[in-house]
Structures are given as C-alpha cells and as structure tokens.
ModelCIF file with pLDDT and N, C-alpha, C, O atoms, coordinates in Angstrom:
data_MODEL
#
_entry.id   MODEL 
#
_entity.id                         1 
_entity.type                       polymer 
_entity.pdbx_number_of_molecules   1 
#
_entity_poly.entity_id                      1 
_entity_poly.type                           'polypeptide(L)' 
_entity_poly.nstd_linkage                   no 
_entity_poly.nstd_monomer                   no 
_entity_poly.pdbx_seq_one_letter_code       
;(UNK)(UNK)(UNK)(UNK)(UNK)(UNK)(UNK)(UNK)(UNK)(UNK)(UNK)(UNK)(UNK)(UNK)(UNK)(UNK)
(UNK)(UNK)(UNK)(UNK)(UNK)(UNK)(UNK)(UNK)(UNK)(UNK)(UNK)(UNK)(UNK)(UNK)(UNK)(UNK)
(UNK)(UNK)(UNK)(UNK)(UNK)(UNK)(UNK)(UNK)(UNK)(UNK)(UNK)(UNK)(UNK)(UNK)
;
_entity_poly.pdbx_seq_one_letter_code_can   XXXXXXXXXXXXXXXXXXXXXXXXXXXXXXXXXXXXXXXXXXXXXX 
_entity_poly.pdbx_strand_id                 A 
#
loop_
_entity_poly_seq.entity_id 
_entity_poly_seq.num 
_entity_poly_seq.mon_id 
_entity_poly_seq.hetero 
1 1  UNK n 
1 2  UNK n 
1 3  UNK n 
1 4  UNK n 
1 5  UNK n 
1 6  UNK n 
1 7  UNK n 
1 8  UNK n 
1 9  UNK n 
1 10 UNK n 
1 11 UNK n 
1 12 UNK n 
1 13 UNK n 
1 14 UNK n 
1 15 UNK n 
1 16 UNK n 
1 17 UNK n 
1 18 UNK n 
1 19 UNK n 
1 20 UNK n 
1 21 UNK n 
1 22 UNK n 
1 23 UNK n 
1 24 UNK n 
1 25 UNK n 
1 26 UNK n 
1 27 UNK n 
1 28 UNK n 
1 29 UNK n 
1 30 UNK n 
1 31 UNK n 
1 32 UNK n 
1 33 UNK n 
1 34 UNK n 
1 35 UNK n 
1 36 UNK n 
1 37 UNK n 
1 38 UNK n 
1 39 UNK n 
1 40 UNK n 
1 41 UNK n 
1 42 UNK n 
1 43 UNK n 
1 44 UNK n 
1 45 UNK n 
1 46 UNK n 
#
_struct_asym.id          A 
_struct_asym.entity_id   1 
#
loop_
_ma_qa_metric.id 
_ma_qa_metric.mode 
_ma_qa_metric.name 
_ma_qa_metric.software_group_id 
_ma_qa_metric.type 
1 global pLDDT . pLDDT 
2 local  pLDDT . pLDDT 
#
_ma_qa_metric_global.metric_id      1 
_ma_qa_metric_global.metric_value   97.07 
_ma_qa_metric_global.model_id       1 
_ma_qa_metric_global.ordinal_id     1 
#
loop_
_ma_qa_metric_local.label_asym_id 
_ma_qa_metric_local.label_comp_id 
_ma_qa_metric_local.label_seq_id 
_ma_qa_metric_local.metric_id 
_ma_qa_metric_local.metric_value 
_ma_qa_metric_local.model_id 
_ma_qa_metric_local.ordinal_id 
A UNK 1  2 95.00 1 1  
A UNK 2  2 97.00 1 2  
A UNK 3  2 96.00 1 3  
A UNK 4  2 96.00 1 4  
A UNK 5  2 97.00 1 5  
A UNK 6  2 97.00 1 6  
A UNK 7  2 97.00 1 7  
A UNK 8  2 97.00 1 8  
A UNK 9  2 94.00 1 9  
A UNK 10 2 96.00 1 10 
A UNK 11 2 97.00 1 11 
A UNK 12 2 98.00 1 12 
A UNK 13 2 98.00 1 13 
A UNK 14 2 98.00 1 14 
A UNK 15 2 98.00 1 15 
A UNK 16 2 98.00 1 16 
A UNK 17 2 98.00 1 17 
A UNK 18 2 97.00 1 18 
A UNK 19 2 97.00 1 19 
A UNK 20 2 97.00 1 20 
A UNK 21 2 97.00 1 21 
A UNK 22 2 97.00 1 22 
A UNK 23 2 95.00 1 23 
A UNK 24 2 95.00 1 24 
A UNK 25 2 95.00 1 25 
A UNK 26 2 95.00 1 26 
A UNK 27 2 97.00 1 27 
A UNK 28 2 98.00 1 28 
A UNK 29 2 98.00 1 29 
A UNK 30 2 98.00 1 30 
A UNK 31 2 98.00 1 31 
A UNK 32 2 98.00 1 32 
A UNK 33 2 98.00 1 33 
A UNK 34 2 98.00 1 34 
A UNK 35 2 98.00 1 35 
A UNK 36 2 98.00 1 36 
A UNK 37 2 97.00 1 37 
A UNK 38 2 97.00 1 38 
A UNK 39 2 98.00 1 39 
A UNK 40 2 98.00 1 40 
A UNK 41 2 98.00 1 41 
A UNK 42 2 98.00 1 42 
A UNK 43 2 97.00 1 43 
A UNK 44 2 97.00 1 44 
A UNK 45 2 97.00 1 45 
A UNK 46 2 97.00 1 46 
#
loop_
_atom_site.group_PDB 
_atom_site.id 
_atom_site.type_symbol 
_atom_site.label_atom_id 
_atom_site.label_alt_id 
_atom_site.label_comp_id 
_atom_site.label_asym_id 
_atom_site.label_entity_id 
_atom_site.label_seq_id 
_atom_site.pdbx_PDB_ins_code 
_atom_site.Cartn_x 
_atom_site.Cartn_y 
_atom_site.Cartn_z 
_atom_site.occupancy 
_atom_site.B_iso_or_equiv 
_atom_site.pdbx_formal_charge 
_atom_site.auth_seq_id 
_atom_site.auth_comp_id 
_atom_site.auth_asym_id 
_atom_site.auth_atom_id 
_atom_site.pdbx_PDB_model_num 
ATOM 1   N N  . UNK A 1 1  ? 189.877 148.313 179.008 1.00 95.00 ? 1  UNK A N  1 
ATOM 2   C CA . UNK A 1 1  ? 190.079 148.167 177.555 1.00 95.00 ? 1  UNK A CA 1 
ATOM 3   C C  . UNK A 1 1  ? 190.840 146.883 177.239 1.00 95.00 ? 1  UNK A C  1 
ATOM 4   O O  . UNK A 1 1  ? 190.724 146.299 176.161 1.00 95.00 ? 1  UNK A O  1 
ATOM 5   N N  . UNK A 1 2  ? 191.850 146.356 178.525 1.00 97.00 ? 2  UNK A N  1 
ATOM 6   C CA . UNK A 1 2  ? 192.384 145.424 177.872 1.00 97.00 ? 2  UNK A CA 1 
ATOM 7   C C  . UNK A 1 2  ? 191.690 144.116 178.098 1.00 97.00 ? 2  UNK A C  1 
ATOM 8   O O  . UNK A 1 2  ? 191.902 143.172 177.336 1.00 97.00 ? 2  UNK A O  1 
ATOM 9   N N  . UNK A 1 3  ? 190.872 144.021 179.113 1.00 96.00 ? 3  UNK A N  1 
ATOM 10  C CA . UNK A 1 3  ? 190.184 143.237 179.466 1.00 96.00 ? 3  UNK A CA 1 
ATOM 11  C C  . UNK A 1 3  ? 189.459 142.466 178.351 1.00 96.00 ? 3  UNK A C  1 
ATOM 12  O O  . UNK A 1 3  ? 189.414 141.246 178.191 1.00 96.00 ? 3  UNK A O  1 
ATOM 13  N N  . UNK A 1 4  ? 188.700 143.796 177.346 1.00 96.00 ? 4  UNK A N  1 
ATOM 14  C CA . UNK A 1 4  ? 187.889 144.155 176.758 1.00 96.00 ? 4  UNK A CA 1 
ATOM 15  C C  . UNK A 1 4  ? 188.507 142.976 175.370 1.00 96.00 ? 4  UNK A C  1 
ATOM 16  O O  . UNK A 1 4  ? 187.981 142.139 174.636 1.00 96.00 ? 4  UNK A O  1 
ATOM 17  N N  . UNK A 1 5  ? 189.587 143.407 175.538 1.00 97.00 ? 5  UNK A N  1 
ATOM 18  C CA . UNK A 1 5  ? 190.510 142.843 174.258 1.00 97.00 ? 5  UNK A CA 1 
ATOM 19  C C  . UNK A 1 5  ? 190.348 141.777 174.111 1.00 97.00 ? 5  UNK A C  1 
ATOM 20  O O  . UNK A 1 5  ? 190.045 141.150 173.096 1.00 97.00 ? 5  UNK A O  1 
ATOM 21  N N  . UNK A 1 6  ? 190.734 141.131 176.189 1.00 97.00 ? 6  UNK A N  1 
ATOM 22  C CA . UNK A 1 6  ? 190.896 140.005 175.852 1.00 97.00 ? 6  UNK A CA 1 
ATOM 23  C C  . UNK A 1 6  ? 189.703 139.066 176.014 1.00 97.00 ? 6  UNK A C  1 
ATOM 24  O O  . UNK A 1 6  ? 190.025 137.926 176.347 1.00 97.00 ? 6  UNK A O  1 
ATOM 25  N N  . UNK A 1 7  ? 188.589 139.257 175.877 1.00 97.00 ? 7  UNK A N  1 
ATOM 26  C CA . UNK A 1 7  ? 187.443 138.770 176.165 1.00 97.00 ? 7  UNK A CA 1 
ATOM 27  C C  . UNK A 1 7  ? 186.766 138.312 177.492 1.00 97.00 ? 7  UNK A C  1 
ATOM 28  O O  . UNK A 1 7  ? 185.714 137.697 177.665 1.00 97.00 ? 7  UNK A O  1 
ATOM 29  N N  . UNK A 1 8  ? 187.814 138.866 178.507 1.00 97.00 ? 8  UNK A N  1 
ATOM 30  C CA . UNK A 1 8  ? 187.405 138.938 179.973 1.00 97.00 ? 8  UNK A CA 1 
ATOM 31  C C  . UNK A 1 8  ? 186.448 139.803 180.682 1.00 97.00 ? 8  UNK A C  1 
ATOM 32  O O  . UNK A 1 8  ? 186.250 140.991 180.425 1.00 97.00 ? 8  UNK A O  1 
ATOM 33  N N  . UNK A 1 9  ? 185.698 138.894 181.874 1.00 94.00 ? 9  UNK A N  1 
ATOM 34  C CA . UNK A 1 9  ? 184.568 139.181 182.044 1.00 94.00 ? 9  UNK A CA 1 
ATOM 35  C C  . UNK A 1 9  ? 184.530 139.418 183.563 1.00 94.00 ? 9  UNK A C  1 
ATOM 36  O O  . UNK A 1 9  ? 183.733 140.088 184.219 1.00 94.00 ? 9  UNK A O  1 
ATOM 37  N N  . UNK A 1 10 ? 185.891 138.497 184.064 1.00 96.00 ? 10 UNK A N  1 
ATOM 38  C CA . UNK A 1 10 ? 186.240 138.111 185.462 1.00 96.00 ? 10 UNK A CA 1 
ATOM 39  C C  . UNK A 1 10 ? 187.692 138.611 185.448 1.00 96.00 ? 10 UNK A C  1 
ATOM 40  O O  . UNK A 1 10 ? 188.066 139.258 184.470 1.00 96.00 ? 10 UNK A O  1 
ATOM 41  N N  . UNK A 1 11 ? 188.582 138.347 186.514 1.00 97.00 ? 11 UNK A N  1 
ATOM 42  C CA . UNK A 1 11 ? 189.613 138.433 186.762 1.00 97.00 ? 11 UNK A CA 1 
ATOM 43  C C  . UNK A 1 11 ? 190.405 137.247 185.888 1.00 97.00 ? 11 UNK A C  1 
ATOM 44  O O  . UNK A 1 11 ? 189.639 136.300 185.705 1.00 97.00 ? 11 UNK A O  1 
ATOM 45  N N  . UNK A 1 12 ? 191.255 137.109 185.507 1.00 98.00 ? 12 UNK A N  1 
ATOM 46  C CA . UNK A 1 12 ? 192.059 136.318 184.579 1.00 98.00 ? 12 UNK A CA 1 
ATOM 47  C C  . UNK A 1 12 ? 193.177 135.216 185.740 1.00 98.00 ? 12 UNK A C  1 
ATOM 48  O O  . UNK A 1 12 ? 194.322 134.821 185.522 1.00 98.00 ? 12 UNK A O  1 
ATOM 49  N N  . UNK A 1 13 ? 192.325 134.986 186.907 1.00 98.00 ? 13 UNK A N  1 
ATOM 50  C CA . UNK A 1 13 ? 193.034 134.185 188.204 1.00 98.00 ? 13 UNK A CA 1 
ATOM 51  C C  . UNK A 1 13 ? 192.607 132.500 188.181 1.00 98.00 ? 13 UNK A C  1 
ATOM 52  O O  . UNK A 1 13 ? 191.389 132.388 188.320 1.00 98.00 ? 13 UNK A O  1 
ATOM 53  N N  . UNK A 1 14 ? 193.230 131.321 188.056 1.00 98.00 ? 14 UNK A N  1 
ATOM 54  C CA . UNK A 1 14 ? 193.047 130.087 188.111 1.00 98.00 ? 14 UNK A CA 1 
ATOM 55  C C  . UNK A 1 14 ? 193.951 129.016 189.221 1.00 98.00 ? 14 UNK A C  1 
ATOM 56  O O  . UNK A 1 14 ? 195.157 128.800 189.108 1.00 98.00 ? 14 UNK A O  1 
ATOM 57  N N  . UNK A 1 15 ? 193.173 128.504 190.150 1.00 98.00 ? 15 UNK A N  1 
ATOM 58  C CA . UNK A 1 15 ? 193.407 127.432 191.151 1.00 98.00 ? 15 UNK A CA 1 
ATOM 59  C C  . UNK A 1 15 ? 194.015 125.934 190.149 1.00 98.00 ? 15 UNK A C  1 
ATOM 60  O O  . UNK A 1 15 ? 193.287 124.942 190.112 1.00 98.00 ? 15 UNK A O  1 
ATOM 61  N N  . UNK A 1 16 ? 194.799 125.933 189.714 1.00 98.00 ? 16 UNK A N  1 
ATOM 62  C CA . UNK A 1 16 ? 195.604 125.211 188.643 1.00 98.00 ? 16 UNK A CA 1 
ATOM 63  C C  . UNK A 1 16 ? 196.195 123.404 189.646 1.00 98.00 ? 16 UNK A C  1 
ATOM 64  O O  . UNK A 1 16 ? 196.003 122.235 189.310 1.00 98.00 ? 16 UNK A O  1 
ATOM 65  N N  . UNK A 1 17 ? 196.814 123.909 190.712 1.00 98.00 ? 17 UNK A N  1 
ATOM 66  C CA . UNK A 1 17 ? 197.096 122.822 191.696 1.00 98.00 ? 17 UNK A CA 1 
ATOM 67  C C  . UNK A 1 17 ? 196.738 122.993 192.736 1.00 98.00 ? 17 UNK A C  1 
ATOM 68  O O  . UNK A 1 17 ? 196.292 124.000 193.285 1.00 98.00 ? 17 UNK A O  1 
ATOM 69  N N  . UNK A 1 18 ? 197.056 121.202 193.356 1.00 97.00 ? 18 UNK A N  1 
ATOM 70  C CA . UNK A 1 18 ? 196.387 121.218 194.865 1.00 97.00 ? 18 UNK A CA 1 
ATOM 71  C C  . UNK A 1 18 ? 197.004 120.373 195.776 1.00 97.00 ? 18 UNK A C  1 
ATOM 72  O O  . UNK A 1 18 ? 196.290 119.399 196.016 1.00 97.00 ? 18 UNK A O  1 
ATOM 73  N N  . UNK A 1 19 ? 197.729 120.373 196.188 1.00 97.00 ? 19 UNK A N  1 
ATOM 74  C CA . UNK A 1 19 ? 198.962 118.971 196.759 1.00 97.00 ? 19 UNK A CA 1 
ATOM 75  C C  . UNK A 1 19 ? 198.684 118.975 198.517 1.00 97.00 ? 19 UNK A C  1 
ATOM 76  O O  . UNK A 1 19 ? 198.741 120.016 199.170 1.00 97.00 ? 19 UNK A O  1 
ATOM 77  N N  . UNK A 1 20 ? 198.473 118.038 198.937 1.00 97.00 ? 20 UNK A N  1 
ATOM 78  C CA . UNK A 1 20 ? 197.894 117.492 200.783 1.00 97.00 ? 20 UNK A CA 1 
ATOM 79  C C  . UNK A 1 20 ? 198.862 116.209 201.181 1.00 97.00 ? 20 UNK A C  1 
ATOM 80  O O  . UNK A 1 20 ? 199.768 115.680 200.536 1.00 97.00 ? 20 UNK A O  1 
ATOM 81  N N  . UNK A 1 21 ? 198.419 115.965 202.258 1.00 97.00 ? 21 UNK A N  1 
ATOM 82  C CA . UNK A 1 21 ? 198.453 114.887 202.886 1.00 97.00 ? 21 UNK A CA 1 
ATOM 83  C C  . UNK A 1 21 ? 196.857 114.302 203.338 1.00 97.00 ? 21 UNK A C  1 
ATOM 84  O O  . UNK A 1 21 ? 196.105 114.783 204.186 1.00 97.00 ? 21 UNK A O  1 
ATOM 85  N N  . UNK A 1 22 ? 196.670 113.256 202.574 1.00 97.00 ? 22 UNK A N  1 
ATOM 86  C CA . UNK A 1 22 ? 195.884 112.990 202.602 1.00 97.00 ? 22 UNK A CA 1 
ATOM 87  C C  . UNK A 1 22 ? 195.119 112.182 203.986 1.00 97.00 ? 22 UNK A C  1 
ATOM 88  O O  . UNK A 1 22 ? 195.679 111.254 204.569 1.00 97.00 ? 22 UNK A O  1 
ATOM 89  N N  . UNK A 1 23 ? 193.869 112.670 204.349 1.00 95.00 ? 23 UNK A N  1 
ATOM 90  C CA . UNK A 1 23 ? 193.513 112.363 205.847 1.00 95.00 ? 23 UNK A CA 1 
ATOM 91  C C  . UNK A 1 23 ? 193.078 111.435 206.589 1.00 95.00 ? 23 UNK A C  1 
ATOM 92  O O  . UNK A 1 23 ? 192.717 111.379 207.765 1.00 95.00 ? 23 UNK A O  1 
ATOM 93  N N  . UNK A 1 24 ? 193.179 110.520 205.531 1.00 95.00 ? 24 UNK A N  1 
ATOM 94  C CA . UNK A 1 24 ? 193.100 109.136 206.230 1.00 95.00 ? 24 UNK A CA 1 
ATOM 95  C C  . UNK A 1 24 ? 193.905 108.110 205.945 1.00 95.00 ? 24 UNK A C  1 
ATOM 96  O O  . UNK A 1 24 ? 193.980 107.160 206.725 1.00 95.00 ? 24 UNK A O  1 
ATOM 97  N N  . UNK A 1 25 ? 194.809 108.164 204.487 1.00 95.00 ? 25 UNK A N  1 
ATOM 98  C CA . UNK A 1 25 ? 195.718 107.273 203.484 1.00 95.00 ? 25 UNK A CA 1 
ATOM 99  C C  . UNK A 1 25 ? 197.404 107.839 204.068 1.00 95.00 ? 25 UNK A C  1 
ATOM 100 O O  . UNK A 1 25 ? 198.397 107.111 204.105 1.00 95.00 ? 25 UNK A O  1 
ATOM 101 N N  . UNK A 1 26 ? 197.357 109.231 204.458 1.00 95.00 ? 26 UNK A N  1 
ATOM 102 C CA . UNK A 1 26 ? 198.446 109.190 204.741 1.00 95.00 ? 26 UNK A CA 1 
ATOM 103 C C  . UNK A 1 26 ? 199.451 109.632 203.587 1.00 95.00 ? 26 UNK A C  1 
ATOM 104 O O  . UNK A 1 26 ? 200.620 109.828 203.919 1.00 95.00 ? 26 UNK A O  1 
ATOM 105 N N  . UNK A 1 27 ? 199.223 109.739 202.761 1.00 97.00 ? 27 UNK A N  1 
ATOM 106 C CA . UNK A 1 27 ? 199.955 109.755 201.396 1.00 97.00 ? 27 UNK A CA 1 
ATOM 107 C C  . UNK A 1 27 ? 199.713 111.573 200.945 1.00 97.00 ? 27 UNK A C  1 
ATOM 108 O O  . UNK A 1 27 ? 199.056 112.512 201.394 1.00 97.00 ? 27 UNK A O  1 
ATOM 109 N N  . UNK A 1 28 ? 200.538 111.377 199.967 1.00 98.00 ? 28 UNK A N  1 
ATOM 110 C CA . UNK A 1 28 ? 200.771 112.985 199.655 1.00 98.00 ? 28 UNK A CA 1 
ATOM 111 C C  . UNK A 1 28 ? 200.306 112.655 198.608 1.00 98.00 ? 28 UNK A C  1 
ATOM 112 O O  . UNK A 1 28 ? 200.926 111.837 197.928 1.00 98.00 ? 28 UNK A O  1 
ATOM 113 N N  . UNK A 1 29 ? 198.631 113.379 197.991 1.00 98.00 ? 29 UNK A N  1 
ATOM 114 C CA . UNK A 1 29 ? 198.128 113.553 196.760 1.00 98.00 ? 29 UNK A CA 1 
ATOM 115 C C  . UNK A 1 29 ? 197.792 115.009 195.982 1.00 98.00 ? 29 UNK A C  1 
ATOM 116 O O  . UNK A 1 29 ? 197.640 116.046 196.627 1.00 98.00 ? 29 UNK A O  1 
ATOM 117 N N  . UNK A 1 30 ? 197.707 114.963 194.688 1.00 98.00 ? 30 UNK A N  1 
ATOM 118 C CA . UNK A 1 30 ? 198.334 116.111 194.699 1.00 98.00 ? 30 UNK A CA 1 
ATOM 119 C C  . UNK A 1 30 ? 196.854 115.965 193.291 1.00 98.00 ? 30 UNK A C  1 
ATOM 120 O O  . UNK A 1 30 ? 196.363 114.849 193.125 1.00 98.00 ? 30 UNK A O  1 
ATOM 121 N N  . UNK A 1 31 ? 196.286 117.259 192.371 1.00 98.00 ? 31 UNK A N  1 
ATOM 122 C CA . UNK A 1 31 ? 195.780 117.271 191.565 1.00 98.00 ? 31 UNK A CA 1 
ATOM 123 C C  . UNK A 1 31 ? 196.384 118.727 191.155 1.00 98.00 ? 31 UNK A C  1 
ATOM 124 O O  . UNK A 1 31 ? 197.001 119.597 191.770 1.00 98.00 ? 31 UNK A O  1 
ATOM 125 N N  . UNK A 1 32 ? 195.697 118.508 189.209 1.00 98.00 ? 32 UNK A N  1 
ATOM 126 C CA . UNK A 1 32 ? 196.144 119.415 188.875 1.00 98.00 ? 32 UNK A CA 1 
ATOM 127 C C  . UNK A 1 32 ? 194.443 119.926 187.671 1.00 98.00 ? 32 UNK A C  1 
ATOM 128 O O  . UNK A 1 32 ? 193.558 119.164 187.282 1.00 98.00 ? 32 UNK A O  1 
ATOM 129 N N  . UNK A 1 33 ? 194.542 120.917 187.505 1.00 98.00 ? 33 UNK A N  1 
ATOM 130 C CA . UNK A 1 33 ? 193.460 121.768 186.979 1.00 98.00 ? 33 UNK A CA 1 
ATOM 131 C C  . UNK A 1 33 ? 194.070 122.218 185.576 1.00 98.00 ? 33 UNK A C  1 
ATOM 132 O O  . UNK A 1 33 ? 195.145 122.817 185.591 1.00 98.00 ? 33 UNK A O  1 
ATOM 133 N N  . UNK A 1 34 ? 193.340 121.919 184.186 1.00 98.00 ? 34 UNK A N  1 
ATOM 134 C CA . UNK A 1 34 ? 193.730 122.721 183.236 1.00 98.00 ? 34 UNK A CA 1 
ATOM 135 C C  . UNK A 1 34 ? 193.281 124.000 182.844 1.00 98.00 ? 34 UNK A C  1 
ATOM 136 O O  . UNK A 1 34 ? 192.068 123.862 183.004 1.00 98.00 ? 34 UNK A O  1 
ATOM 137 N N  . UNK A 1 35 ? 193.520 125.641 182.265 1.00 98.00 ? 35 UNK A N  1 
ATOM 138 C CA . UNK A 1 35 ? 192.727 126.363 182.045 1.00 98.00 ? 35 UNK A CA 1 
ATOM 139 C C  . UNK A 1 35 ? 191.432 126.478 181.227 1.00 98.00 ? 35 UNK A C  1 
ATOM 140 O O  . UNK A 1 35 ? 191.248 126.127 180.062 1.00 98.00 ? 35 UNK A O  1 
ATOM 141 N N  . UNK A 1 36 ? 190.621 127.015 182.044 1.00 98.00 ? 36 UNK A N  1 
ATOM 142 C CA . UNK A 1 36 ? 189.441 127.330 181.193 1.00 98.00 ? 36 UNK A CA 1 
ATOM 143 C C  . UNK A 1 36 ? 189.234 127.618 179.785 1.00 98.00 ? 36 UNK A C  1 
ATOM 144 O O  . UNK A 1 36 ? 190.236 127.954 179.154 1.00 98.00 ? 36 UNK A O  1 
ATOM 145 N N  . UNK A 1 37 ? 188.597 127.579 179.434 1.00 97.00 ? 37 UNK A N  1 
ATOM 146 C CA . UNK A 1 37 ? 188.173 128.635 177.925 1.00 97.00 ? 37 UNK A CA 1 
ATOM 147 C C  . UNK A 1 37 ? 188.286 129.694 177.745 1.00 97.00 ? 37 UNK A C  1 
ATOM 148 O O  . UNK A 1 37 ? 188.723 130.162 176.694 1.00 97.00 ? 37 UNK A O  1 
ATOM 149 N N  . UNK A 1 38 ? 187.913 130.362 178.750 1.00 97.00 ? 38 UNK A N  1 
ATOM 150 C CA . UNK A 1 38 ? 187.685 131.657 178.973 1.00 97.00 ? 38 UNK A CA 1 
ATOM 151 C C  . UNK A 1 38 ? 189.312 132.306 179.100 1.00 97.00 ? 38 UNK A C  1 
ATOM 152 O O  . UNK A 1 38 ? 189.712 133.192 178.345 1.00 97.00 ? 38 UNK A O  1 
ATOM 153 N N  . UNK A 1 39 ? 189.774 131.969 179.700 1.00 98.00 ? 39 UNK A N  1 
ATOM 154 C CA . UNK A 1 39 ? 191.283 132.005 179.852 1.00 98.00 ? 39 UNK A CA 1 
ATOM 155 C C  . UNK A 1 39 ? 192.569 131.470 178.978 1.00 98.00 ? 39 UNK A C  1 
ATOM 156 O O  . UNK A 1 39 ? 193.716 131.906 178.877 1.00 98.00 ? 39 UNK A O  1 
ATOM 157 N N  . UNK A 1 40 ? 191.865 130.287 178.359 1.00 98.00 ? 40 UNK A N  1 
ATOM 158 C CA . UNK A 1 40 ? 192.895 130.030 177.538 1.00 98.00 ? 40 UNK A CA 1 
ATOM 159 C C  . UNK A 1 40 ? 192.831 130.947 175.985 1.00 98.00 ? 40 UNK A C  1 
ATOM 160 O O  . UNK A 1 40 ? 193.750 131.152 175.192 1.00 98.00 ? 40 UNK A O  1 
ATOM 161 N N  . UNK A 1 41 ? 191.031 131.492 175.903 1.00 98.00 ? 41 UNK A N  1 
ATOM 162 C CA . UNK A 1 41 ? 191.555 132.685 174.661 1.00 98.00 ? 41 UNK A CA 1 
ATOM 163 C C  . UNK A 1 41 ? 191.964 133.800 174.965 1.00 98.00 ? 41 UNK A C  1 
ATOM 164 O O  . UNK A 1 41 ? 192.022 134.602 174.032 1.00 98.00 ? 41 UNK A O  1 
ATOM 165 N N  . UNK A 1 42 ? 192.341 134.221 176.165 1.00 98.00 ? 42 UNK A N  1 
ATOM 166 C CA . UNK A 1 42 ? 192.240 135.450 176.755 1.00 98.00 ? 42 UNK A CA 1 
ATOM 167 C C  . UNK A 1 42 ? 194.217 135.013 176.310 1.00 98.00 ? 42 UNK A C  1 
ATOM 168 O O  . UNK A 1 42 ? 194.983 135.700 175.634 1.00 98.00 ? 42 UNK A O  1 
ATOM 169 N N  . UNK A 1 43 ? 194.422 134.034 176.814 1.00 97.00 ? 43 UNK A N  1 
ATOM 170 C CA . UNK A 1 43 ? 196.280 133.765 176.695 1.00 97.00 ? 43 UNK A CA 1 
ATOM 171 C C  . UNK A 1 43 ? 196.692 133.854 174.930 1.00 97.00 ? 43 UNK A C  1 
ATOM 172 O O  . UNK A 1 43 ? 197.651 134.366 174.354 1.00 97.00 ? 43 UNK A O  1 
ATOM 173 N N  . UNK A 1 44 ? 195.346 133.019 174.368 1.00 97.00 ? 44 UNK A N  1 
ATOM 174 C CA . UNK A 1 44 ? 196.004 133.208 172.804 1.00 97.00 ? 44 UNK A CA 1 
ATOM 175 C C  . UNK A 1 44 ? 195.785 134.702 172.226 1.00 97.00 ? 44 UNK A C  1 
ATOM 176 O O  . UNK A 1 44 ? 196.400 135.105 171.239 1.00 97.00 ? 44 UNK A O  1 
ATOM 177 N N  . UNK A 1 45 ? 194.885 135.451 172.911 1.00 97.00 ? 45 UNK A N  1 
ATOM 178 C CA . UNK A 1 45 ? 194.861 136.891 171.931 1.00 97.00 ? 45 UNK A CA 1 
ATOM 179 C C  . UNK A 1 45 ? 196.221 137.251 172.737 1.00 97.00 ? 45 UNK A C  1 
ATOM 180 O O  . UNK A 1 45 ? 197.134 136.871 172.003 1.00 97.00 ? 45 UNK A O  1 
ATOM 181 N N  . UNK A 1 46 ? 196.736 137.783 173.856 1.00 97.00 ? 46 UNK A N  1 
ATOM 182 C CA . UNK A 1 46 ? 197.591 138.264 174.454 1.00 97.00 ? 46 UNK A CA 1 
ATOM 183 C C  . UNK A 1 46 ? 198.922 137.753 173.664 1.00 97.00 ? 46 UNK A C  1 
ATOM 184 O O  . UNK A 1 46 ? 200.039 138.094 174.053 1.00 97.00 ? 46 UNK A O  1 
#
C-alpha cells in the first residue's frame, strides 16, 4: 500500500557513489549519481 502511495514499482534502492583507485592513472576517482524520477517523486510524496 505504501509502495502504492508512493508510485513504486521497484525497490526504492540507488547506487548514488563510486570512489576507486584508478587502474592505470593511479589516482583516486570518484563519481557521483543523481536520483531518478522514479525516486525522486516517491521522496516528494513521502
């Protein structure tokens, strides 16, 4: 039901960052992920 609420279809789970050593540079790079759609109305009804 709450799922239902919140217009979820999937689990409400997001891979947001990603930080290494990078494998040939040597350097520590790092990315970052913004939320979906799907998730970001699921945060504004909540």
């Amino acid at each position: 039901r709450l799922a239902a609420r919140l217009g979820l279809e999937r689990q409400w789970l997001h891979a947001s960052g990603l930080g290494f050593e990078h494998p040939t540079r040597h350097e520590w790079v790092t990315f970052t992920s913004a939320f979906p759609a799907d998730l970001s109305h699921a945060l504004d009804v909540i």
